[in-house]
Protein backbone atom coordinates (compact mmCIF):
# COMPACT_ATOMS: atom_id res chain seq x y z
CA UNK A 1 0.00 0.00 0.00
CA UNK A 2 2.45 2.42 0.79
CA UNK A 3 4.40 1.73 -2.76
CA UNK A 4 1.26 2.34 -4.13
CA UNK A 5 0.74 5.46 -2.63
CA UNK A 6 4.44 6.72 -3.36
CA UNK A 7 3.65 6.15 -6.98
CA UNK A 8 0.51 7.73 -6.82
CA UNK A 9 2.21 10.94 -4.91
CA UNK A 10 4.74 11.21 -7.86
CA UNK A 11 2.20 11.15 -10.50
CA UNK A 12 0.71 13.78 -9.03
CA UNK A 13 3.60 15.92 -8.40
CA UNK A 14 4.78 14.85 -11.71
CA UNK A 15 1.58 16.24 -13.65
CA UNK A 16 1.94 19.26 -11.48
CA UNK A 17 4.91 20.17 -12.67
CA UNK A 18 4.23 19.82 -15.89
CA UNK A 19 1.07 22.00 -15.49
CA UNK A 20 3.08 24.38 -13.95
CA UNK A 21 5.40 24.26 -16.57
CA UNK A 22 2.85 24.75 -19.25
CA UNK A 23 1.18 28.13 -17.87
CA UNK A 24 4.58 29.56 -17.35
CA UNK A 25 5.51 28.85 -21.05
CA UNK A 26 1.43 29.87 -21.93
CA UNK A 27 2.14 33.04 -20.24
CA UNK A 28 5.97 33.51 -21.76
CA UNK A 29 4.22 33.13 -25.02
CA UNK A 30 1.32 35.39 -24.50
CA UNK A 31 3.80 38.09 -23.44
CA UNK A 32 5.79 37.73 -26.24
CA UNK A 33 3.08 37.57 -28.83
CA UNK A 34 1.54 41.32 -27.35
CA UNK A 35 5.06 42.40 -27.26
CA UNK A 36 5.60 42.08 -30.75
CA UNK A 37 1.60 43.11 -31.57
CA UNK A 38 2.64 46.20 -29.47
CA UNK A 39 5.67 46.76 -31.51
CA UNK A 40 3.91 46.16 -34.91
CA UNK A 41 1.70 48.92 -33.63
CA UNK A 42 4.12 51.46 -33.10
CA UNK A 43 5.45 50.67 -36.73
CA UNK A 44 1.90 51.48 -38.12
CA UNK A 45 2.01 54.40 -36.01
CA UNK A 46 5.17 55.54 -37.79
CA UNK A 47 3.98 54.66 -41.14
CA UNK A 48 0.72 56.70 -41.17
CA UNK A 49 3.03 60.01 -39.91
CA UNK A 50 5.06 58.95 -42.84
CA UNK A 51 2.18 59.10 -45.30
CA UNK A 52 0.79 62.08 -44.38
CA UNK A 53 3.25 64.26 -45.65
CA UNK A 54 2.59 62.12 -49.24
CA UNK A 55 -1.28 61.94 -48.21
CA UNK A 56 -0.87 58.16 -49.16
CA UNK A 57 -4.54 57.49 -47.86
CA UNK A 58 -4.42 53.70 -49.07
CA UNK A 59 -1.51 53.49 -46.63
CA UNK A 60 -2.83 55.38 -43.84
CA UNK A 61 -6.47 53.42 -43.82
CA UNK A 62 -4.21 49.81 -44.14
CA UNK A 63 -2.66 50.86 -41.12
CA UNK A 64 -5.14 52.67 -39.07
CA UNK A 65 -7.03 49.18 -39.71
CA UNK A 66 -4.10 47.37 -38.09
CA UNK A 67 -4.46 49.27 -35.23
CA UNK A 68 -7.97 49.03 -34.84
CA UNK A 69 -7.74 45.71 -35.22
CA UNK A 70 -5.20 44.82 -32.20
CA UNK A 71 -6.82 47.19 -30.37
CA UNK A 72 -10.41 45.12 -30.37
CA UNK A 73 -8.45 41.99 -29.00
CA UNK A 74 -5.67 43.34 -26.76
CA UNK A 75 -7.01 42.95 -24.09
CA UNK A 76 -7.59 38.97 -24.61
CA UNK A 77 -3.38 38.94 -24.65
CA UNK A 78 -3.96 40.15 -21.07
CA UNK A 79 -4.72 37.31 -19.46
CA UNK A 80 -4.64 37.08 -15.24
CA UNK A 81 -1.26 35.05 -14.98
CA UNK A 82 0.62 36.84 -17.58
CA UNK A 83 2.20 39.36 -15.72
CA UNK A 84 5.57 39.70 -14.62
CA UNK A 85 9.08 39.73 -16.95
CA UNK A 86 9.43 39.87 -19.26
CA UNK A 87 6.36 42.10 -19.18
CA UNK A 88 6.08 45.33 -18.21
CA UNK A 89 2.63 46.10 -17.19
CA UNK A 90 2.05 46.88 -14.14
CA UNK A 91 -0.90 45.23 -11.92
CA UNK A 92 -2.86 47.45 -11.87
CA UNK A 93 -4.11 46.48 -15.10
CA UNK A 94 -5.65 43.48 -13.81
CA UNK A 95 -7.15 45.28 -10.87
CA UNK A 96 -8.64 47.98 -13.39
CA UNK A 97 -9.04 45.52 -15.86
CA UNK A 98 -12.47 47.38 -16.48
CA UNK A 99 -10.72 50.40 -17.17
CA UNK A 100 -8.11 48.91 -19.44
CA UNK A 101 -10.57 47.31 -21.60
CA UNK A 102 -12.13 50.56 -22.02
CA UNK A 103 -9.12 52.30 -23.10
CA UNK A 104 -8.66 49.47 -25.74
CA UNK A 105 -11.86 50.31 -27.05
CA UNK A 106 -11.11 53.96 -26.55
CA UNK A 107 -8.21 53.02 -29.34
CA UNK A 108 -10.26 51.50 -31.44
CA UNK A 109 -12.59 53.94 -31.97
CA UNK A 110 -9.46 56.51 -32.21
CA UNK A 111 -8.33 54.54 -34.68
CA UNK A 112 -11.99 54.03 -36.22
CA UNK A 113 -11.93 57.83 -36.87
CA UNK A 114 -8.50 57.54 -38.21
CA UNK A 115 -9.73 55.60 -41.20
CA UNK A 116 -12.57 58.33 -41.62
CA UNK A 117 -10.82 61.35 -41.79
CA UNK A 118 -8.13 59.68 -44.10
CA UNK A 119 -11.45 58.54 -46.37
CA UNK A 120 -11.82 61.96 -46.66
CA UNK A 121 -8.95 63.25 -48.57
CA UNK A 122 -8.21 65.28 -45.60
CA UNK A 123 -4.81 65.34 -44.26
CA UNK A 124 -5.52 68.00 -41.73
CA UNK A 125 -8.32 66.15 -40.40
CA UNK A 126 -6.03 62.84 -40.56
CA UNK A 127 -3.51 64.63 -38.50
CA UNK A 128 -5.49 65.28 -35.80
CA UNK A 129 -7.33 61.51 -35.55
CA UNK A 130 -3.65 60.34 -35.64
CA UNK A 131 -2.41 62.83 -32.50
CA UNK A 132 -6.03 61.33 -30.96
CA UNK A 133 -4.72 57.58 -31.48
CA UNK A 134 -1.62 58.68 -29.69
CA UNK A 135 -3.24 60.20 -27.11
CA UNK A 136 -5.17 56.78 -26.76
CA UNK A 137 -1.99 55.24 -26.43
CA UNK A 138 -0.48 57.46 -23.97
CA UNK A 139 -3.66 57.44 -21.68
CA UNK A 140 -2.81 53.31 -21.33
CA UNK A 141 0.31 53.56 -20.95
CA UNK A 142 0.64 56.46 -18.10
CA UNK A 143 -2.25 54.14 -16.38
CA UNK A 144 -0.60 50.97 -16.82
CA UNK A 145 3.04 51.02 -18.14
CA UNK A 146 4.34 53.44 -16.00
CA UNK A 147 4.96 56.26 -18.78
């Protein structure tokens, strides 16, 4: 009985570990796929300041639509658990996850009107939706980045 039971206690802490193992590595990988969604962000940021001085609109609406896009599931790559490095959120965005969802949403619609005013043919107007999607940016992360 008591061999059985050692073999059953190192199943268990055998499958434990493995679990454990798992979320870690879920949770590496999470981190490192909205790191680089992040990133690709910042580049479509760049680009659209880039095409309005040409008033490329087909460029600026391709990537205003990128950023709408990650902005409508970012906060699924937030899940509780993936915190810590090599993240840099802070936890309060789990605590406030209410308030981070909103400012995702807050993006997306930033980056809705983005795509509008570059529909219009005006670069002006453009300029402004992009300084908004900044802003949108910013807003996150002062709240939960840390700058």
């Amino acid at each position: 009985m008591k061999q059985h039971f050692t073999k059953l206690a190192g199943a268990v802490l055998i499958g434990m570990t493995i679990g454990l193992t798992q979320s870690i590595s879920a949770s590496a990988g999470v981190i490192e796929d909205r790191q680089a969604r992040f990133k690709a962000n910042n580049g479509s940021m760049r680009a659209i300041g880039a095409a309005l001085g040409s008033g490329d609109v087909a460029v600026i609406k391709a990537e205003a639509t990128k950023i709408a896009e990650w902005a409508k599931v970012m906060p699924d790559y937030f899940p509780k658990g993936s915190d810590g490095a090599p993240s840099s959120a802070k936890s309060d965005l789990w605590e406030n996850f209410d308030l981070f969802r909103k400012q995702a949403d807050d993006n997306h619609q930033a980056a809705l009107a983005l795509i509008a005013a570059a529909d219009s043919g005006d670069m002006d107007k453009a300029r402004g939706a992009l300084m908004e999607v900044g802003a949108t940016c910013k807003a996150c992360h002062q709240n939960f980045k840390g700058y």
